[in-house]
N, C-alpha and C. Protein backbone atom coordinates (compact mmCIF):
# COMPACT_ATOMS: atom_id res chain seq x y z
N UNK A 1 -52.01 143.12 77.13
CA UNK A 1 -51.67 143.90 75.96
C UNK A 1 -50.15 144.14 75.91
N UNK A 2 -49.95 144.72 77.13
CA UNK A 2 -47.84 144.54 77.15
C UNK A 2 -47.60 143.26 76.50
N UNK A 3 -48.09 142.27 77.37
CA UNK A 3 -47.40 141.24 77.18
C UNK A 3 -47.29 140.59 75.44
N UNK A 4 -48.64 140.62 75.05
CA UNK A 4 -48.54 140.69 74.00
C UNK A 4 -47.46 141.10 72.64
N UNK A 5 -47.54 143.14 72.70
CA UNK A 5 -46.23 143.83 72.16
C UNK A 5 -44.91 143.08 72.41
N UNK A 6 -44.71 142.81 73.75
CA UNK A 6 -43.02 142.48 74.10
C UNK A 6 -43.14 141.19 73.48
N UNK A 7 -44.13 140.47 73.69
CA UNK A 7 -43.43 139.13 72.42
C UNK A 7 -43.50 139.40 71.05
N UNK A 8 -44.33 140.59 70.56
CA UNK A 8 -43.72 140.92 69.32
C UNK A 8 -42.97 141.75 68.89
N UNK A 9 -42.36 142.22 69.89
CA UNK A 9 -41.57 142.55 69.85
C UNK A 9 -40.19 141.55 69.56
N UNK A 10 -40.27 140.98 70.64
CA UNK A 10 -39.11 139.97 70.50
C UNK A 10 -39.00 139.37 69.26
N UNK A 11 -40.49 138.69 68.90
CA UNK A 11 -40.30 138.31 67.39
C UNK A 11 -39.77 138.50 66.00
N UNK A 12 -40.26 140.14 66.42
CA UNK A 12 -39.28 141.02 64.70
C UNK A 12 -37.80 140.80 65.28
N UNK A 13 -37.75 141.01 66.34
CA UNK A 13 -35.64 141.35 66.73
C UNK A 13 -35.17 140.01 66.58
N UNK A 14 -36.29 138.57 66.53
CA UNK A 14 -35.38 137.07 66.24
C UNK A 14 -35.49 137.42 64.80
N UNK A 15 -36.62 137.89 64.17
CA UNK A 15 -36.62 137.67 62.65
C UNK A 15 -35.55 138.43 61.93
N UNK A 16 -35.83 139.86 62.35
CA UNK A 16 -34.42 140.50 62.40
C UNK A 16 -33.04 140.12 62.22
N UNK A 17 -32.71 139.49 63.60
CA UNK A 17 -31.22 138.86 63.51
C UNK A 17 -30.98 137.92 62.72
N UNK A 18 -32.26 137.08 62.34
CA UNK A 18 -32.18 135.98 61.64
C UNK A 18 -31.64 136.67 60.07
N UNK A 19 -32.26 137.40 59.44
CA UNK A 19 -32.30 137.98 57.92
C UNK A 19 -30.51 138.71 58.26
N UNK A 20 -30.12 138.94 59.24
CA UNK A 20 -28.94 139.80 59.70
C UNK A 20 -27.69 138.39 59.08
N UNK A 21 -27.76 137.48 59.98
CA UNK A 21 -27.37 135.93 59.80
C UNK A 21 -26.78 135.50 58.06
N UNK A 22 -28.55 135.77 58.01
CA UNK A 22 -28.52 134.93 56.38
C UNK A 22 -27.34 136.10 55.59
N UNK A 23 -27.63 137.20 55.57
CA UNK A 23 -27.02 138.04 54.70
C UNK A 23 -25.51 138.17 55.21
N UNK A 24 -25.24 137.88 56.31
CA UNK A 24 -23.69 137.41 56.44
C UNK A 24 -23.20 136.22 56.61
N UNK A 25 -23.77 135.55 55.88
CA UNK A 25 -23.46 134.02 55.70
C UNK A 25 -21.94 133.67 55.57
N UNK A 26 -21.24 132.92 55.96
CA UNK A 26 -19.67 132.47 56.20
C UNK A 26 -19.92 131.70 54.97
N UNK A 27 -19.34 131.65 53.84
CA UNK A 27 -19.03 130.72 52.48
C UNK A 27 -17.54 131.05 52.06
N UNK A 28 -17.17 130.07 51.26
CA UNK A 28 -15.65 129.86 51.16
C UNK A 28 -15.40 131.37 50.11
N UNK A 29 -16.97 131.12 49.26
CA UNK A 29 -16.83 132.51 48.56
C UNK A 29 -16.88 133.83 48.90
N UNK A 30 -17.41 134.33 50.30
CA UNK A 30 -17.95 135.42 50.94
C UNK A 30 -16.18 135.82 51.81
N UNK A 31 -15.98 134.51 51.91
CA UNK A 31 -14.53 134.86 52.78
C UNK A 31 -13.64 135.59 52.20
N UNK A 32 -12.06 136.00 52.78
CA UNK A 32 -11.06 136.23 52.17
C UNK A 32 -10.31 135.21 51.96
N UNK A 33 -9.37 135.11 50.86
CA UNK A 33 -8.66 133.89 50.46
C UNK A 33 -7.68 133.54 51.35
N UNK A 34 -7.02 132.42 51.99
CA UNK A 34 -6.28 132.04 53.39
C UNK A 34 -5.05 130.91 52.72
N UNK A 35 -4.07 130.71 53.06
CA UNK A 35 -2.91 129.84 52.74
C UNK A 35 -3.48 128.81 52.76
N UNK A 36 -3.46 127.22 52.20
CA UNK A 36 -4.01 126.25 52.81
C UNK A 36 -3.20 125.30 52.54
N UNK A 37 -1.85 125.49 51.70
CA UNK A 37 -0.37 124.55 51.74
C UNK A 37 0.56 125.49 51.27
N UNK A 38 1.78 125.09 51.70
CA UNK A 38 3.08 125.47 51.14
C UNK A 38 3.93 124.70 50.95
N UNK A 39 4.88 125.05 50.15
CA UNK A 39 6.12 124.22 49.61
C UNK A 39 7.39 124.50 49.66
N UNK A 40 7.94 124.26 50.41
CA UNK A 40 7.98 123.76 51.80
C UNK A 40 6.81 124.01 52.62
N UNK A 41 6.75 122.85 53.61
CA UNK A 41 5.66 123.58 54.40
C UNK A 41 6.42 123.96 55.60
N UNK A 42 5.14 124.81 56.81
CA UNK A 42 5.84 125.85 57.37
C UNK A 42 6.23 124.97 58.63
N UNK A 43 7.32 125.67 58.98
CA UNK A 43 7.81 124.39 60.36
C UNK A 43 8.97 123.76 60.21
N UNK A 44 8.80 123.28 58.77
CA UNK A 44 9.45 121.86 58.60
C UNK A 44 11.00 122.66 58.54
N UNK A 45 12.21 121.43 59.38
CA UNK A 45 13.38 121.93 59.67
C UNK A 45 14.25 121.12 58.91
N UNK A 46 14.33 120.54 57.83
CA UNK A 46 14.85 119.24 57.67
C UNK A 46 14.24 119.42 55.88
N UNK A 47 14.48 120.53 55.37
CA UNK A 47 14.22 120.60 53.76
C UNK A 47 15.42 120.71 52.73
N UNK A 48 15.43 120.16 51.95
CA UNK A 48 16.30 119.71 50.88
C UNK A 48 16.72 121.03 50.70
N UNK A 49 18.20 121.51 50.87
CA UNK A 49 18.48 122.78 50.23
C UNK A 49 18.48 122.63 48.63
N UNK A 50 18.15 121.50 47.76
CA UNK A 50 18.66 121.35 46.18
C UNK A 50 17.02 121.38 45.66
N UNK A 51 15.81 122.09 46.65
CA UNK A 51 15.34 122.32 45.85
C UNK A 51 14.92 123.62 45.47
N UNK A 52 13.92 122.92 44.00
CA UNK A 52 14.45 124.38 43.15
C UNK A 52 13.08 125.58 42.97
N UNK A 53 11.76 125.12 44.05
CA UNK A 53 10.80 125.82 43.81
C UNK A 53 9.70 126.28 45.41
N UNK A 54 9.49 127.23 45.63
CA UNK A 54 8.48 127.53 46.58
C UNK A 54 7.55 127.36 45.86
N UNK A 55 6.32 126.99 46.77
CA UNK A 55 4.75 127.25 46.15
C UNK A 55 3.47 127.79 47.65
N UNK A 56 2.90 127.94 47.04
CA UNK A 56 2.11 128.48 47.71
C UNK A 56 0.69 128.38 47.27
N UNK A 57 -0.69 127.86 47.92
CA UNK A 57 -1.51 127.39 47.65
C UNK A 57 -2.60 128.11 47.93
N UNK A 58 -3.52 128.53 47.52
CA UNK A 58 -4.58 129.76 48.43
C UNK A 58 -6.18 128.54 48.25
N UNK A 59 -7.24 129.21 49.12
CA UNK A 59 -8.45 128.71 49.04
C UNK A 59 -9.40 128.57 47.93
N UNK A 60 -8.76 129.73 47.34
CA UNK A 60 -9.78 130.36 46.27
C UNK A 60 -8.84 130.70 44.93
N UNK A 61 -9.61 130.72 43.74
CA UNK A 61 -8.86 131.19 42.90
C UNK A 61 -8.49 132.66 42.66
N UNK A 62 -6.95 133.07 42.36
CA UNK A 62 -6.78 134.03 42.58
C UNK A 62 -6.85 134.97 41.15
N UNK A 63 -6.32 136.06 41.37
CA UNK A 63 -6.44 137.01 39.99
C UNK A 63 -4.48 136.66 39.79
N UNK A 64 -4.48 135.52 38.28
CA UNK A 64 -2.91 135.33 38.40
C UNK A 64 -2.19 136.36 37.15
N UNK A 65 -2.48 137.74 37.05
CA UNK A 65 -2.06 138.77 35.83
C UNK A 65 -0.78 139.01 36.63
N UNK A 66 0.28 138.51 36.92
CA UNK A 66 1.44 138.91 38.20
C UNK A 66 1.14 139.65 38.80
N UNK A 67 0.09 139.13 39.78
CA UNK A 67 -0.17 139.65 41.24
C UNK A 67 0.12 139.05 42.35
N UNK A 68 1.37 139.51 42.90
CA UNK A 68 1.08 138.91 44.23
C UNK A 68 2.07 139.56 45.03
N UNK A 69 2.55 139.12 46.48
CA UNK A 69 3.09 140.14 47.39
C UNK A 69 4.21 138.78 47.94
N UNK A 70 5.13 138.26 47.24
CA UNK A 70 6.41 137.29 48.07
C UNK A 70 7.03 139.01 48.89
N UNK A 71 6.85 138.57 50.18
CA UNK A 71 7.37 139.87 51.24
C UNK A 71 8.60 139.31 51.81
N UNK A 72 9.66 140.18 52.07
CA UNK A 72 10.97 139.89 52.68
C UNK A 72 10.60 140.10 54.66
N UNK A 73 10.80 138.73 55.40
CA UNK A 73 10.39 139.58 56.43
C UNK A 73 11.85 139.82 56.92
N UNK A 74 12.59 139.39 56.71
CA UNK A 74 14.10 140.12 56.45
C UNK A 74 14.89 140.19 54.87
N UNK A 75 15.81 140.48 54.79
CA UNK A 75 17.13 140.34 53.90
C UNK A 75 17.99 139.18 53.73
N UNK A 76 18.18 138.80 55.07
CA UNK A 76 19.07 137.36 55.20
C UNK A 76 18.09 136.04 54.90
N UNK A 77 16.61 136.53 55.31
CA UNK A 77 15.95 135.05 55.15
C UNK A 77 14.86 134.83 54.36
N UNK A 78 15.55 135.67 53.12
CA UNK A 78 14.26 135.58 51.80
C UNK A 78 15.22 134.98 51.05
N UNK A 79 14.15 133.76 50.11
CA UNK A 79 15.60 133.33 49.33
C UNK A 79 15.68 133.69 47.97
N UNK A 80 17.06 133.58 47.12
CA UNK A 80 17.39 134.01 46.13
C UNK A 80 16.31 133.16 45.18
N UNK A 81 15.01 134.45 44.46
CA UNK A 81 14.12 134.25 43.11
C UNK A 81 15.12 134.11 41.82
N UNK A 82 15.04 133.05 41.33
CA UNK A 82 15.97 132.64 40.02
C UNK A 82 15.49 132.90 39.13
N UNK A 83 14.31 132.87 38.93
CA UNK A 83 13.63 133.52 37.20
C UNK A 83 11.91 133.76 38.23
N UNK A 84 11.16 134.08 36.84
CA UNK A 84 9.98 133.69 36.77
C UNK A 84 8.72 133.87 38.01
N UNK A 85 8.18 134.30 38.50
CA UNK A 85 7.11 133.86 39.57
C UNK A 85 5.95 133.47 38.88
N UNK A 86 5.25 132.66 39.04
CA UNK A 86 4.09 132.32 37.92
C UNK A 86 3.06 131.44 38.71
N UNK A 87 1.83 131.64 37.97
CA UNK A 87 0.86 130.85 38.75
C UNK A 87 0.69 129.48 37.80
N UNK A 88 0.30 128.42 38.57
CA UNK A 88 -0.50 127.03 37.71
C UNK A 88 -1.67 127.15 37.42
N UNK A 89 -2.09 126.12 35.90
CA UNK A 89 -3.13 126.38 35.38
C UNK A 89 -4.15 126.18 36.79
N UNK A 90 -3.96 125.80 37.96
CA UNK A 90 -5.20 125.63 38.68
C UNK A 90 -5.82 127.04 39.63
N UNK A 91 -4.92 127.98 39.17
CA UNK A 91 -5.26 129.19 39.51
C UNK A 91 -5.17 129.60 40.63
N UNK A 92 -4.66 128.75 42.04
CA UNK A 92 -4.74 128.78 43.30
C UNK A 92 -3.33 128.50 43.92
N UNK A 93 -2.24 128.12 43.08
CA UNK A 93 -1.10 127.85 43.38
C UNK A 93 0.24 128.74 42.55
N UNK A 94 0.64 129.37 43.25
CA UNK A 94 1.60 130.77 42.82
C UNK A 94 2.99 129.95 43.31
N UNK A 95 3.70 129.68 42.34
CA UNK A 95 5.42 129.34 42.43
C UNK A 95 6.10 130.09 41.81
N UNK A 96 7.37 130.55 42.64
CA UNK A 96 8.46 130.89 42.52
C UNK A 96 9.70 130.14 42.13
N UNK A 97 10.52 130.04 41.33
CA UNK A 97 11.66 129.68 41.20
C UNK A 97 13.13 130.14 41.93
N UNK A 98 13.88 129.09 42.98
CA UNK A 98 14.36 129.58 44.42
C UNK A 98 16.09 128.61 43.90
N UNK A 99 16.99 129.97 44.61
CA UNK A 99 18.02 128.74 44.91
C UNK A 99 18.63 128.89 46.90
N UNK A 100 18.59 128.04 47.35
CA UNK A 100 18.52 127.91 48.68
C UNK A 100 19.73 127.30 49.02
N UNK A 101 19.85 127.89 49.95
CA UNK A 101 21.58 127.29 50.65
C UNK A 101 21.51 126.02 52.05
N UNK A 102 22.21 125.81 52.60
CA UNK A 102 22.11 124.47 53.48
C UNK A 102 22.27 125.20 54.67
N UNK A 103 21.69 124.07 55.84
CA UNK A 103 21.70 125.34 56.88
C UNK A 103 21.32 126.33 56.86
N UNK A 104 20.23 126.89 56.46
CA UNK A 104 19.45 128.02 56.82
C UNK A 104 18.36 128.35 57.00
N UNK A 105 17.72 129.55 57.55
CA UNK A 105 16.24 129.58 58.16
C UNK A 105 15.74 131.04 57.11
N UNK A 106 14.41 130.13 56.16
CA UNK A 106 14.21 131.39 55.17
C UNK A 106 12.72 131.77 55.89
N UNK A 107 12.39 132.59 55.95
CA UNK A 107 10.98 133.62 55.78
C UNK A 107 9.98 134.12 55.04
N UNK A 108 9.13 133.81 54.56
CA UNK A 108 8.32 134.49 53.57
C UNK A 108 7.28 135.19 54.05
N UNK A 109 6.67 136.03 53.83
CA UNK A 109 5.34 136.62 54.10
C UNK A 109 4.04 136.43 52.40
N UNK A 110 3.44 136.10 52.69
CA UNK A 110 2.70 135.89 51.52
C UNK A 110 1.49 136.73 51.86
N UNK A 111 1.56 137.72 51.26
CA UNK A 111 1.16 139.26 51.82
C UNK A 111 1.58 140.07 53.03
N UNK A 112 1.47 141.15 53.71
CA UNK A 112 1.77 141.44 54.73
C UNK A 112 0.87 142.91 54.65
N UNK A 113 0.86 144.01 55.46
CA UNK A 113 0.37 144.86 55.80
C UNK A 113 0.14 145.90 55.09
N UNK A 114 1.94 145.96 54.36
CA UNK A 114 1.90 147.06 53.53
C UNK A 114 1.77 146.55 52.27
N UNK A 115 1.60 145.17 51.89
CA UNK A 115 2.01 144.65 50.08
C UNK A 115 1.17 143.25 50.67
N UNK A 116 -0.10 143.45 49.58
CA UNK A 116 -1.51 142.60 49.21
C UNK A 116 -1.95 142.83 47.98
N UNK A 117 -1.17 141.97 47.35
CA UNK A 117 -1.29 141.71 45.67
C UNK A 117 -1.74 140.49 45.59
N UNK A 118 -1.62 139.56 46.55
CA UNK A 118 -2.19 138.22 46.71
C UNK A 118 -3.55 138.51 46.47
N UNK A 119 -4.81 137.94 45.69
CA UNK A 119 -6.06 138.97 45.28
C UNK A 119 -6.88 137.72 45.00
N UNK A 120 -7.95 137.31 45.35
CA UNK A 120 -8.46 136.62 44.79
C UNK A 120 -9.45 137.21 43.45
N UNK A 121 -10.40 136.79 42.93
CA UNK A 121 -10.94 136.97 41.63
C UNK A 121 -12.07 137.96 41.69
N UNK A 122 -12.11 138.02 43.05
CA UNK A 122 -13.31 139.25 43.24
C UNK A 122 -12.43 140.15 44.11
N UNK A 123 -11.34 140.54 43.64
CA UNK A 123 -10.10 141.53 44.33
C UNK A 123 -9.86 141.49 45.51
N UNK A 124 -10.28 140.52 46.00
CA UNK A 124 -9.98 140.78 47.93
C UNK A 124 -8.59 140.66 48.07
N UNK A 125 -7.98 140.75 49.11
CA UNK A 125 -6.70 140.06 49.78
C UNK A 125 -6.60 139.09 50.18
N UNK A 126 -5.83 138.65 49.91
CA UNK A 126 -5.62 137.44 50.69
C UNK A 126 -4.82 137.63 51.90
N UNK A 127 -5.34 136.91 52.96
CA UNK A 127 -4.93 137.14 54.43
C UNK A 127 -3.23 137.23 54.52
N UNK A 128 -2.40 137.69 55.48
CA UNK A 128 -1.09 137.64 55.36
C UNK A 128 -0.89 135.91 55.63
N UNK A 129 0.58 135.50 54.81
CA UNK A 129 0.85 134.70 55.82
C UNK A 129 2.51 134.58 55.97
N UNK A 130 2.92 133.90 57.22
CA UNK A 130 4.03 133.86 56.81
C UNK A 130 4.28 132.26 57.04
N UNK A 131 5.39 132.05 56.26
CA UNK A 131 6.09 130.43 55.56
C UNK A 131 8.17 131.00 56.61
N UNK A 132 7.85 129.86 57.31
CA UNK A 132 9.06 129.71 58.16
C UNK A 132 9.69 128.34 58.01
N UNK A 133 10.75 128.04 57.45
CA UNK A 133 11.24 127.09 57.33
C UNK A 133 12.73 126.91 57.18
N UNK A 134 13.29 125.80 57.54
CA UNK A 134 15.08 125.71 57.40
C UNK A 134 15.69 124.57 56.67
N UNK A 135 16.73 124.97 55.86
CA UNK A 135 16.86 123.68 54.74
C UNK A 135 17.81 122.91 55.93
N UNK A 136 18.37 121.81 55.72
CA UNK A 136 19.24 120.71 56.35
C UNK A 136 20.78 120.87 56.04
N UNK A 137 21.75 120.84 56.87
CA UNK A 137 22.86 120.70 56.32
C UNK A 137 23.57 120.35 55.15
C-alpha cells in the first residue's frame, strides 16, 4: 500500500513539473528581446571613421514611437548623434545618425540599468547591451 502511494505520488510531482515546464516554455516570444547585430559590429577595431550611421538590430519587434535607451557609458566614447534616431520599416532595427572621428574607441550601451526604452511590442526590455568598437586611423 506505501509502495503503491509513493509511486503516486511521484507521478502527480512528474505530472506536476511537467504542466510547470509547459507553462514556462522558452519561445523567442516568451523571451526578452536580445541584440542580435550591430553596425558596427562589436569588437571590430578597424571601422571606417567616414561612416555615417550606427544600427542596432533586436530579436523581436520593438515598440518604434521613439523609444529607446542609446546610453553614454562615458562622455569621451559616445559618438556625436547628427540628426534623427529612427527605426526601419522592419521594426527590429533602430539607427542613429553618427559623425565619428579616426582613431578612436566609442561605447554604446543599448539599454543599461537605469534607461530601458529599448521595449519590445509587449513592453518588455530589452536586455542591456553594450557595442565596443574603434574607427581606424
Amino acid at each position: 500500500m506505501i509502495r503503491v502511494l509513493i509511486i503516486l505520488l511521484m507521478g502527480v510531482s512528474i505530472i506536476g513539473f511537467g504542466i510547470a515546464q509547459a507553462e514556462n516554455k522558452i519561445t523567442v516570444k516568451s523571451m526578452l528581446p536580445v541584440v542580435v547585430k550591430t553596425f558596427p559590429q562589436a569588437g571590430d577595431t578597424a571601422v571606417d571613421p567616414a561612416i555615417k550611421e550606427i544600427s542596432v538590430t533586436f530579436s523581436k519587434e520593438m515598440i518604434t514611437k521613439e523609444m529607446w535607451s542609446w546610453v553614454m557609458a562615458s562622455k569621451d566614447s559616445f559618438p556625436v548623434i547628427t540628426g534623427q534616431v529612427k527605426y526601419l520599416a522592419d521594426k527590429t532595427t533602430c539607427v542613429a545618425p553618427v559623425s565619428l572621428e579616426a582613431g578612436k574607441t566609442y561605447a554604446i550601451w543599448f539599454n543599461s540599468q537605469n534607461h530601458n526604452a529599448f521595449r519590445d511590442t509587449d513592453n518588455n526590455p530589452a536586455v542591456p547591451y553594450l557595442l565596443v568598437f574603434q574607427t581606424k586611423q
